[in-house]
C-alpha atoms as a PDB file:
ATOM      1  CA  UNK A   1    -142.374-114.318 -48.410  1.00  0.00           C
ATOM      2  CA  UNK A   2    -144.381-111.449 -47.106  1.00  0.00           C
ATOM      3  CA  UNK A   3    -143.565-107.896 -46.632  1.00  0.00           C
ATOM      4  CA  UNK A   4    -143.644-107.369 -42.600  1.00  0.00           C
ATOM      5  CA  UNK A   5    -146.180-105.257 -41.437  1.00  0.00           C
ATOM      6  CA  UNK A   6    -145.387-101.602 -41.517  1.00  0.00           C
ATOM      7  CA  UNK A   7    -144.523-100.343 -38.025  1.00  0.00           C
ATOM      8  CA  UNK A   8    -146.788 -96.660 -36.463  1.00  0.00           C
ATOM      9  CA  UNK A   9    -145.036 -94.028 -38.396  1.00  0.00           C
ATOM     10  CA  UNK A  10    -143.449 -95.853 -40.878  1.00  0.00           C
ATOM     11  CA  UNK A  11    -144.273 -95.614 -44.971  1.00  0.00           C
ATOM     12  CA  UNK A  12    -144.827 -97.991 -46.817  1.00  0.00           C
ATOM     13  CA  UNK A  13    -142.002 -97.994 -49.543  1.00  0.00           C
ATOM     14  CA  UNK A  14    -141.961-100.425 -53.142  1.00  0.00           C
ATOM     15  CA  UNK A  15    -138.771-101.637 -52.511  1.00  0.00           C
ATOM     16  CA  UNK A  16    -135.712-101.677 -49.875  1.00  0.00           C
ATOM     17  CA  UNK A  17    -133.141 -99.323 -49.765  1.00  0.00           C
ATOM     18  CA  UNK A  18    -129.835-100.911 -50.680  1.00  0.00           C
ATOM     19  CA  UNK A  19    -127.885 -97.803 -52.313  1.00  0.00           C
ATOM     20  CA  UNK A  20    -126.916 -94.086 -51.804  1.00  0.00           C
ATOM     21  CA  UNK A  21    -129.269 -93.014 -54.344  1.00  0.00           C
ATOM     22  CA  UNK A  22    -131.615 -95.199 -53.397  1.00  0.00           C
ATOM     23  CA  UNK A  23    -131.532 -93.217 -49.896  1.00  0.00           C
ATOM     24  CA  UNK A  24    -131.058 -90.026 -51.323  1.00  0.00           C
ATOM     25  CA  UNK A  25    -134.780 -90.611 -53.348  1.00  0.00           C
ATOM     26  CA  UNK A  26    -136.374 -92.007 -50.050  1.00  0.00           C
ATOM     27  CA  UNK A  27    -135.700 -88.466 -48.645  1.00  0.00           C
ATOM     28  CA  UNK A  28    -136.291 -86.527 -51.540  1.00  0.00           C
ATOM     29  CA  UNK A  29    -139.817 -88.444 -51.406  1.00  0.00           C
ATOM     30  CA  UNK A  30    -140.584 -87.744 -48.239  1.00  0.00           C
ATOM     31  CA  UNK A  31    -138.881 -84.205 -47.777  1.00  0.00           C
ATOM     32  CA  UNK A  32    -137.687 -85.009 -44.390  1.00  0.00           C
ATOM     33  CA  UNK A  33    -136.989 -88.546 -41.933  1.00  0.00           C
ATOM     34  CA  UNK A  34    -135.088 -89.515 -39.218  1.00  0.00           C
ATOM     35  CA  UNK A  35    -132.286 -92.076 -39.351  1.00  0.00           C
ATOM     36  CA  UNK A  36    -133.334 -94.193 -36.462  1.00  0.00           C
ATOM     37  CA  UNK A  37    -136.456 -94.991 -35.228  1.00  0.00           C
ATOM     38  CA  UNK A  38    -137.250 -92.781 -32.357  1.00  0.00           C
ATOM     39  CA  UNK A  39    -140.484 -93.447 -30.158  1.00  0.00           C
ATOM     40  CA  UNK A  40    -141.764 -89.925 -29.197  1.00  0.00           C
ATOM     41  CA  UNK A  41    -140.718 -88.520 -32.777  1.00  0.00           C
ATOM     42  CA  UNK A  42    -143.969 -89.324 -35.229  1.00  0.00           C
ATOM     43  CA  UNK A  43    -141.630 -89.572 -38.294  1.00  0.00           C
ATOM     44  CA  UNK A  44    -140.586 -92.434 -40.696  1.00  0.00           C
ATOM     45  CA  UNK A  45    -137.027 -93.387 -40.787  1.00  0.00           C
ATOM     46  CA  UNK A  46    -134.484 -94.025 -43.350  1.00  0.00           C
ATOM     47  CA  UNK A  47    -133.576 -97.090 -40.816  1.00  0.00           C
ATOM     48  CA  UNK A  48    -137.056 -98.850 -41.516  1.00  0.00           C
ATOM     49  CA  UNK A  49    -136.626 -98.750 -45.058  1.00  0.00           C
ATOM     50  CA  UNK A  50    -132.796-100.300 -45.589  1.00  0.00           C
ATOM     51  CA  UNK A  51    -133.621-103.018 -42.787  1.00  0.00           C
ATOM     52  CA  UNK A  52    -137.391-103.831 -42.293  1.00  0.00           C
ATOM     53  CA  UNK A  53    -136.890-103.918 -38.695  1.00  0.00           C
ATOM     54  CA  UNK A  54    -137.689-101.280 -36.055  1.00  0.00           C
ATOM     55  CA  UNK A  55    -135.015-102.500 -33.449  1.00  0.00           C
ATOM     56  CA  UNK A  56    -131.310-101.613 -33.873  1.00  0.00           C
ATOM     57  CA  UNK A  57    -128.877-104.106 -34.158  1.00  0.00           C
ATOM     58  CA  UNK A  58    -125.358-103.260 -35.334  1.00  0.00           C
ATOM     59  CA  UNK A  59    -124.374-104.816 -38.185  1.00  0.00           C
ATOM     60  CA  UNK A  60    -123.265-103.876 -42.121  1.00  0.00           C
ATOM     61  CA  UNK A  61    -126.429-102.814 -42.759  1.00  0.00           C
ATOM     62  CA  UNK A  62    -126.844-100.313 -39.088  1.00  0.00           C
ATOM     63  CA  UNK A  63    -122.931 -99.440 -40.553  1.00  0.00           C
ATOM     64  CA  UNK A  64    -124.099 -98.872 -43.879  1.00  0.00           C
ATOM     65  CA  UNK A  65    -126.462 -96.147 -42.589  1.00  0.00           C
ATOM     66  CA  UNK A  66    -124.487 -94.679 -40.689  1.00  0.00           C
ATOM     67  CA  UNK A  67    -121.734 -93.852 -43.444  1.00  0.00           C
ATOM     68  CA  UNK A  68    -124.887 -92.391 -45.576  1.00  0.00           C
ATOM     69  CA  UNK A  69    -125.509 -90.049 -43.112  1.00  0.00           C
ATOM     70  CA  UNK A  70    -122.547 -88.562 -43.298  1.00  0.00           C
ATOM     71  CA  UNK A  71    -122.051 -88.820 -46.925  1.00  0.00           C
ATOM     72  CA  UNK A  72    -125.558 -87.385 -48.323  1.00  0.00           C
ATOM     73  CA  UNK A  73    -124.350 -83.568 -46.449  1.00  0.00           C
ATOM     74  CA  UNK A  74    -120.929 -84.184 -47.509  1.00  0.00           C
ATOM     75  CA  UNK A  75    -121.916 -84.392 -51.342  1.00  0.00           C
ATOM     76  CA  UNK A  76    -124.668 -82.087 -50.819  1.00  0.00           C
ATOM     77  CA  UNK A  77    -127.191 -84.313 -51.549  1.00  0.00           C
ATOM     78  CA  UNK A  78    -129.587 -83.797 -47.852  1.00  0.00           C
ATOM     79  CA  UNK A  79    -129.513 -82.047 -44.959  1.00  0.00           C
ATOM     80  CA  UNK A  80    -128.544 -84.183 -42.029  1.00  0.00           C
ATOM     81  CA  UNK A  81    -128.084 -82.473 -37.897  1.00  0.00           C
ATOM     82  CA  UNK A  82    -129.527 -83.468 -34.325  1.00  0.00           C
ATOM     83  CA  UNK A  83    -132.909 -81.568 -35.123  1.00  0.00           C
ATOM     84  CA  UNK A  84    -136.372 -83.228 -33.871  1.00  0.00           C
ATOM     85  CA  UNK A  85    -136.096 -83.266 -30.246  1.00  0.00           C
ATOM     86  CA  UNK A  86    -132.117 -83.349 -30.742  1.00  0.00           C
ATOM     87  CA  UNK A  87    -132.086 -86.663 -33.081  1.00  0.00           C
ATOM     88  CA  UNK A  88    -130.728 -87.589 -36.308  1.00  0.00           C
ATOM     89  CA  UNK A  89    -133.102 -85.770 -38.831  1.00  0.00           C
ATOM     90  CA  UNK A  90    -132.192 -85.648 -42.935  1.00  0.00           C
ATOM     91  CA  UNK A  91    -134.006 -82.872 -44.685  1.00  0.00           C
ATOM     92  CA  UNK A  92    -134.012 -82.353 -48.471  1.00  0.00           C
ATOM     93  CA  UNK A  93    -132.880 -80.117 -50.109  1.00  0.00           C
ATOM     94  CA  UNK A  94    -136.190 -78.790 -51.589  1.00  0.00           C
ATOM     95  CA  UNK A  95    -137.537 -78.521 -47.804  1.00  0.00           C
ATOM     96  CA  UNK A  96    -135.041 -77.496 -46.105  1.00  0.00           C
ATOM     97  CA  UNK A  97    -135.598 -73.513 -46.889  1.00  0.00           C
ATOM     98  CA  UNK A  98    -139.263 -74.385 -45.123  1.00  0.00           C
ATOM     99  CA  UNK A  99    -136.929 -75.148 -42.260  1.00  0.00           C
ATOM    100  CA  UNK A 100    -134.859 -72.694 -42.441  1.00  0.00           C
ATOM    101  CA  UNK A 101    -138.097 -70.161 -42.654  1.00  0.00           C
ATOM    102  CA  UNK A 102    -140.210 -71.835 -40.345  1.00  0.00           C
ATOM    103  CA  UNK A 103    -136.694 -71.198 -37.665  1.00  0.00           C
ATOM    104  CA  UNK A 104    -136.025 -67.833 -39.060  1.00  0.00           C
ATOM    105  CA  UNK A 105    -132.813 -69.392 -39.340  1.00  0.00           C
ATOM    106  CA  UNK A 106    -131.390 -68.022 -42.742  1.00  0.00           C
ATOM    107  CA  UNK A 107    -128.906 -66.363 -41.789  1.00  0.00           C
ATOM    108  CA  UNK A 108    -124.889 -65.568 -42.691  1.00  0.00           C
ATOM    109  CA  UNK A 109    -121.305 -66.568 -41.105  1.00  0.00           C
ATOM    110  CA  UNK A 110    -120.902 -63.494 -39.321  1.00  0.00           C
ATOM    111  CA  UNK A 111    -124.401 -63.503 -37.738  1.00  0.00           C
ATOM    112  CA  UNK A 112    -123.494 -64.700 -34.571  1.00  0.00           C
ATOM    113  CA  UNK A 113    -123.089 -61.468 -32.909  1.00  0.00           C
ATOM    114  CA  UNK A 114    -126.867 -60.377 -34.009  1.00  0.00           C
ATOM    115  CA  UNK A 115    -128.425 -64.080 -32.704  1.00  0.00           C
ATOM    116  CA  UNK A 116    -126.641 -63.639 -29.401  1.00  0.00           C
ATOM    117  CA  UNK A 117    -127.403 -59.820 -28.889  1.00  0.00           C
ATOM    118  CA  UNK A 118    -131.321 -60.905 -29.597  1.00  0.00           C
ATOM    119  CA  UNK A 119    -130.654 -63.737 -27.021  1.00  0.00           C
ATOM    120  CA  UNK A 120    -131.699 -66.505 -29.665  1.00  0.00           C
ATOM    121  CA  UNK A 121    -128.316 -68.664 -28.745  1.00  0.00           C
ATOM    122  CA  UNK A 122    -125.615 -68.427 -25.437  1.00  0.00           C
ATOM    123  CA  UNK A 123    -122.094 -67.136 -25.111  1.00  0.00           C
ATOM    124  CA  UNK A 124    -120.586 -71.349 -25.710  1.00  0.00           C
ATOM    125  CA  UNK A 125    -122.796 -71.486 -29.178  1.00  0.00           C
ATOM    126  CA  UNK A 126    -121.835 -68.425 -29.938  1.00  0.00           C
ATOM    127  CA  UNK A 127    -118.268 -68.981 -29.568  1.00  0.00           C
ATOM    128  CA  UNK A 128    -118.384 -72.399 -31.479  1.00  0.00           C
ATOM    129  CA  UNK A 129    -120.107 -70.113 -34.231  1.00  0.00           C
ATOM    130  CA  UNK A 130    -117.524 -67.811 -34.352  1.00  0.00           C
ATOM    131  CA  UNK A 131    -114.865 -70.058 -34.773  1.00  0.00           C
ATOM    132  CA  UNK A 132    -116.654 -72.168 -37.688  1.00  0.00           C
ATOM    133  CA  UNK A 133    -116.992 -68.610 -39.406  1.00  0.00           C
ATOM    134  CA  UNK A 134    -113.183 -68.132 -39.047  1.00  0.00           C
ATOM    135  CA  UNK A 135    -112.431 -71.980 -40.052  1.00  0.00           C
ATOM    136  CA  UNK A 136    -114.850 -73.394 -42.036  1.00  0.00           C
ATOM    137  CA  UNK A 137    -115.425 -77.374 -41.643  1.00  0.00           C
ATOM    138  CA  UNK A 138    -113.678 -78.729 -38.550  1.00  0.00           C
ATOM    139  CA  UNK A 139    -113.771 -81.861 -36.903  1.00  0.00           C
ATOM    140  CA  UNK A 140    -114.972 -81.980 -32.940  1.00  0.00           C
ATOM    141  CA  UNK A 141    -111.384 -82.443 -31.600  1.00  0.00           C
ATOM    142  CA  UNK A 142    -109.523 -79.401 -33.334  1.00  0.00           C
ATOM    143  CA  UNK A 143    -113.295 -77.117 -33.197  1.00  0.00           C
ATOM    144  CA  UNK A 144    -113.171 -78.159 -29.384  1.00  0.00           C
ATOM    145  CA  UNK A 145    -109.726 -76.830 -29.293  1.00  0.00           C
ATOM    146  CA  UNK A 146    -109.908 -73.697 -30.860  1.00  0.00           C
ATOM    147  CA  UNK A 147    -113.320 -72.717 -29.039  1.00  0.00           C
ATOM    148  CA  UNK A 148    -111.114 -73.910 -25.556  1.00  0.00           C
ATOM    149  CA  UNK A 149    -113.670 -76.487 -24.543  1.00  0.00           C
ATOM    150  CA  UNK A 150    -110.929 -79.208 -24.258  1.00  0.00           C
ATOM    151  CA  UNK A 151    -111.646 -80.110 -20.702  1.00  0.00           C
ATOM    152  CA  UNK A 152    -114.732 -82.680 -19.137  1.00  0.00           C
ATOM    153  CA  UNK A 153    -116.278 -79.403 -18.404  1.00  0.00           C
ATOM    154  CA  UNK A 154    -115.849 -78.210 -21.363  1.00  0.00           C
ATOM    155  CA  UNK A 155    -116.843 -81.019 -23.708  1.00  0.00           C
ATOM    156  CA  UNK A 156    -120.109 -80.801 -21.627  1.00  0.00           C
ATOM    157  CA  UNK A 157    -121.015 -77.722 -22.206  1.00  0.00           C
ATOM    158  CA  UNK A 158    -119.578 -77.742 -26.171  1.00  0.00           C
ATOM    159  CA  UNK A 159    -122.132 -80.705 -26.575  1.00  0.00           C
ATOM    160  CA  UNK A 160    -124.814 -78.642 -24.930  1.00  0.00           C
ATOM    161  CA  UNK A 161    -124.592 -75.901 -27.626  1.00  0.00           C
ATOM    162  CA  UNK A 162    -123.815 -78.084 -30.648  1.00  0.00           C
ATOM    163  CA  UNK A 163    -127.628 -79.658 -30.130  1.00  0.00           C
ATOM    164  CA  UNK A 164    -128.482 -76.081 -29.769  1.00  0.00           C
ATOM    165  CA  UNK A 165    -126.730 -74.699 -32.904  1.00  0.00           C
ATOM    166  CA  UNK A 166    -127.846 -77.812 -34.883  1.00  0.00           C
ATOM    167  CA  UNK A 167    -131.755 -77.442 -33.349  1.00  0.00           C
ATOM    168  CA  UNK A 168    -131.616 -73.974 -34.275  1.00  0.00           C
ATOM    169  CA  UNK A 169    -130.374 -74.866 -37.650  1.00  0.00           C
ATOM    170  CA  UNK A 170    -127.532 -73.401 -37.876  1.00  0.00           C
ATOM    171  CA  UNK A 171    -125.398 -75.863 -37.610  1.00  0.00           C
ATOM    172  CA  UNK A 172    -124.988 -78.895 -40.142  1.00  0.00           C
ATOM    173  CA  UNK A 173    -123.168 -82.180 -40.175  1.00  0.00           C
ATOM    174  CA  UNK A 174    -120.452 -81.908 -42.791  1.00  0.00           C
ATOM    175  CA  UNK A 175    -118.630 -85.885 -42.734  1.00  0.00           C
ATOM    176  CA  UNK A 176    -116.409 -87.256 -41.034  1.00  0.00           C
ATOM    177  CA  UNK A 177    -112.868 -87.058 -40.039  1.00  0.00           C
ATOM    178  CA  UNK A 178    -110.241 -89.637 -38.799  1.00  0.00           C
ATOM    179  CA  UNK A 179    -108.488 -87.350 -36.166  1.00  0.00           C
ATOM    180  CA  UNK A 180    -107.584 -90.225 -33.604  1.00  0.00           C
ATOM    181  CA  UNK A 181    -106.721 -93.792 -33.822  1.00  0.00           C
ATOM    182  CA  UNK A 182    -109.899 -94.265 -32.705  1.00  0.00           C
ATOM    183  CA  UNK A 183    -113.372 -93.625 -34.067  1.00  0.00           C
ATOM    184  CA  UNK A 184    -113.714 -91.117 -36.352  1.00  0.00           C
ATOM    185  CA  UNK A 185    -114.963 -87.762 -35.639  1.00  0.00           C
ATOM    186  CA  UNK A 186    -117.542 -85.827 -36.702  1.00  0.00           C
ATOM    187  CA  UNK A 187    -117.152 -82.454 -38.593  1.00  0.00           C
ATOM    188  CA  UNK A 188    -119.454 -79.543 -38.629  1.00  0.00           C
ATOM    189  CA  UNK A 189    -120.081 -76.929 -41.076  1.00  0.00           C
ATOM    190  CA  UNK A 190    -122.032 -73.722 -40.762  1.00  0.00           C
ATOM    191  CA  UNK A 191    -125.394 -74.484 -42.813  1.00  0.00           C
ATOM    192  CA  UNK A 192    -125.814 -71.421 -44.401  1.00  0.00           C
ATOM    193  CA  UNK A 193    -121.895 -71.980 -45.849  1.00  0.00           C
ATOM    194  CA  UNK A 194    -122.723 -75.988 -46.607  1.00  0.00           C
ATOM    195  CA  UNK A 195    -126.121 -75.111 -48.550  1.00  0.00           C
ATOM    196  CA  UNK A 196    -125.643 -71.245 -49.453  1.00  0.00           C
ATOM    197  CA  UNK A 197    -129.097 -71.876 -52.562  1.00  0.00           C
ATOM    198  CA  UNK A 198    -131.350 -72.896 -49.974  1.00  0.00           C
ATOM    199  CA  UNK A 199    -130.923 -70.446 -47.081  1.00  0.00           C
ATOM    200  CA  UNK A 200    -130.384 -67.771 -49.999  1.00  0.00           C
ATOM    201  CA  UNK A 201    -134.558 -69.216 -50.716  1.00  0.00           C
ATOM    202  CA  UNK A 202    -135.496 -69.308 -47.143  1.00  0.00           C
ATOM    203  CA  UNK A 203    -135.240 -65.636 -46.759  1.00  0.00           C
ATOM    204  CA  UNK A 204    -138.133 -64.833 -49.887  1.00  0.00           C
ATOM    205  CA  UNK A 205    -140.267 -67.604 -47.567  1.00  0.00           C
ATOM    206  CA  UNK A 206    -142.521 -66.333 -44.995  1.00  0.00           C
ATOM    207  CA  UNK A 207    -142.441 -68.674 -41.711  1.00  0.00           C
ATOM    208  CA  UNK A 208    -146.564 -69.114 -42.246  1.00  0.00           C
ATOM    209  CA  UNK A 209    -145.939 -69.941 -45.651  1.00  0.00           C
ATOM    210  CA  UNK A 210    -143.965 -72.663 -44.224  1.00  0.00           C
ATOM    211  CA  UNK A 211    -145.485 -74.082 -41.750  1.00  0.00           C
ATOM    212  CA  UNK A 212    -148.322 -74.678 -44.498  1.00  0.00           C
ATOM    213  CA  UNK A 213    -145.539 -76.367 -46.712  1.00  0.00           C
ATOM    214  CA  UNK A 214    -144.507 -78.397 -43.952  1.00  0.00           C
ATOM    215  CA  UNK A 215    -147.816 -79.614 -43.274  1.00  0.00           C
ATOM    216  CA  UNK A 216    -149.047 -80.532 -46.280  1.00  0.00           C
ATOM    217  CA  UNK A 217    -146.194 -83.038 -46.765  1.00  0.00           C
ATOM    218  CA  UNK A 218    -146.388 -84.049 -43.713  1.00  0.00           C
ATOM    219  CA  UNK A 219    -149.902 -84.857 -44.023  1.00  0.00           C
ATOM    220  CA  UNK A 220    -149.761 -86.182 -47.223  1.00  0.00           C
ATOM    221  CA  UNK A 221    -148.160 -88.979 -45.713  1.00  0.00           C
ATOM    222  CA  UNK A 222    -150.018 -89.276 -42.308  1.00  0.00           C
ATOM    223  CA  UNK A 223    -153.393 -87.672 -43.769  1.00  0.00           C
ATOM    224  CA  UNK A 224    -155.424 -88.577 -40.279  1.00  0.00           C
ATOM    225  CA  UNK A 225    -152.703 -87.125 -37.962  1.00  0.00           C
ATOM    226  CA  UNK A 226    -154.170 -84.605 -35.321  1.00  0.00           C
ATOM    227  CA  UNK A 227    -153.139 -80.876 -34.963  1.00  0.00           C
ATOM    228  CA  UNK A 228    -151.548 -82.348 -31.308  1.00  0.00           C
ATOM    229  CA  UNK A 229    -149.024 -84.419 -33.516  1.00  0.00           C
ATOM    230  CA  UNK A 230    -148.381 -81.709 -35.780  1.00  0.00           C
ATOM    231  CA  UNK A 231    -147.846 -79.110 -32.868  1.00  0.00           C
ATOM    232  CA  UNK A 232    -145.624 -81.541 -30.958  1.00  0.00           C
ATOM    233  CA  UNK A 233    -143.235 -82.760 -33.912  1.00  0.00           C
ATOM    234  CA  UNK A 234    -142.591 -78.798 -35.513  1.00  0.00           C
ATOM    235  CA  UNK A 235    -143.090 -77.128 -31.950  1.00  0.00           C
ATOM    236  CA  UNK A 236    -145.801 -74.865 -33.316  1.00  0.00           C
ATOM    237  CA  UNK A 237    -148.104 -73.326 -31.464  1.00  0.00           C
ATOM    238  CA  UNK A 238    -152.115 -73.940 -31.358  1.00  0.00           C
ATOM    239  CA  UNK A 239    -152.880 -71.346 -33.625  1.00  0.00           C
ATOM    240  CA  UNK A 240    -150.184 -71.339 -35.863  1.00  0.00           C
ATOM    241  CA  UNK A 241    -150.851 -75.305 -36.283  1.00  0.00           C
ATOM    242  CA  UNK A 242    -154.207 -74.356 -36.973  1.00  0.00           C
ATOM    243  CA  UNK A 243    -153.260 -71.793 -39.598  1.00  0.00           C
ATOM    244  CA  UNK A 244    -151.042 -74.327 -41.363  1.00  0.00           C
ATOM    245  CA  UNK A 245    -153.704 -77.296 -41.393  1.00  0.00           C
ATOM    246  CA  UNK A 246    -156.007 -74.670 -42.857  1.00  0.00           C
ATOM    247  CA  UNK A 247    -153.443 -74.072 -45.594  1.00  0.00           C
ATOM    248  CA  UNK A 248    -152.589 -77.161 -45.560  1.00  0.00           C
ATOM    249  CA  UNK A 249    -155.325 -79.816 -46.253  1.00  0.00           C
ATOM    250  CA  UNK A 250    -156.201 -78.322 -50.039  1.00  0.00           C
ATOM    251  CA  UNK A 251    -152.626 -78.984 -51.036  1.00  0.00           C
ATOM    252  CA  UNK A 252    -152.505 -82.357 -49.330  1.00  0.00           C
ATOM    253  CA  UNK A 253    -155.644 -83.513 -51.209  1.00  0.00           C
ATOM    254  CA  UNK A 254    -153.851 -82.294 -54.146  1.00  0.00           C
ATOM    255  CA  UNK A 255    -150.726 -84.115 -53.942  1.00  0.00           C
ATOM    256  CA  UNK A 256    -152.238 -87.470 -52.438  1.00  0.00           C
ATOM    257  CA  UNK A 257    -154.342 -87.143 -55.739  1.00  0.00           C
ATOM    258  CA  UNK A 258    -151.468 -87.063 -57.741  1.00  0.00           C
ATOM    259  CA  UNK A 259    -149.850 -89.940 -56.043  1.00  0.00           C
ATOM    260  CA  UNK A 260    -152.621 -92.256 -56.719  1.00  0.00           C
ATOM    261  CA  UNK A 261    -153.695 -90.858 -60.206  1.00  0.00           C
END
């Protein structure tokens, strides 16, 4: 039988994923996926790969994902938060100081006081900060209730700053947590606390140093993508997208060279 055609932003991968490891190489690979397929984000996903299928249908294998997702941070095997354009993004571990660089995000527990001073995150994400200092891994119900966002209101405006905390990186996905009868919850750890080696190397990485890392992977997969796609996905700027292809494109030749040698 043959292999379906591979979908726009898709990779073409040897085999299907079937296994933990197997997912935990796919990422490692490609430095940095989403889980589902999203439209407007021009990255592969880990979905694509364990199914074959860009639509979403929920069965053992949509299940199956979704346990990994929360089991790669949880052993500290990947990165996984709401991060490109608040959606489920995994990150390895050997790009996720880029990340952190490229965000100026490396930063400590007790640095919530300093981000919120400089006006980098508001009073609610500052407060959920806090408290995840103080705590360490909680679950949403009891981090909700010691942050006093138990109320509609307040669940709407704890939601607002979680995609905030986890856009800004600062925030990471740490497993899940049965806290109801119902479905489980999720539970978040600070990222600096949940992967202490690589923000400890994302503060010897200059954020234009980055950017160029980040590019040439990226474009070592999607070698004809424009400087548009580039600037759109990371949320650089025109020059600094410039900058980074310049950098960039020698190191991409270099690694696409190895890859077919």
């Amino acid at each position: 039988m043959p292999s379906p055609r591979v979908p726009a932003n898709e990779v073409r991968w040897p085999r299907r994923v079937a296994t933990l490891a197997d997912a935990r190489k796919y990422i490692d690979a490609l430095g940095f996926c989403v889980l589902f397929p999203v439209n407007n984000v021009a990255l592969p996903s880990l979905h694509w790969v364990v199914t074959r299928r860009r639509s979403l249908v929920f069965d053992k294998l949509f299940l199956k994902i979704w346990r990994w997702k929360d089991e790669l941070p949880r052993r500290g095997q990947a990165f996984y938060a709401k991060y490109f354009r608040t959606r489920g993004t995994l990150i390895s571990l050997e790009y996720l100081p880029y990340f952190l660089a490229m965000r100026e995000a490396a930063c400590s527990p007790t640095d919530h006081a300093r981000f919120y001073a400089g006006g980098r995150i508001r009073d609610d994400a500052r407060v959920i900060w806090e408290v995840l200092a103080e705590h360490g891994p909680l679950a949403t119900l009891e981090l909700r209730h010691l942050c006093r966002m138990e109320t509609k209101a307040g669940n709407v405006r704890f939601k607002r700053a979680m995609l905030d905390l986890q856009a800004r990186l600062i925030v990471a996905h740490f497993g899940r947590e049965q806290e109801t009868g119902a479905w489980e919850s999720n539970r978040f750890e600070l990222l600096c606390r949940a992967f202490p080696k690589q923000t400890a190397a994302a503060r010897s990485i200059e954020p234009g140093a980055a950017r160029a890392k980040l590019a040439a992977k990226y474009l070592e997969w999607q070698p004809e993508a424009a400087p548009v796609q580039l600037s759109r996905l990371f949320g650089w700027s025109k020059d600094e997208t410039a900058a980074a292809i310049s950098a960039a494109r020698p190191v991409s030749r270099k690694l696409t060279g190895k890859k077919r040698g």
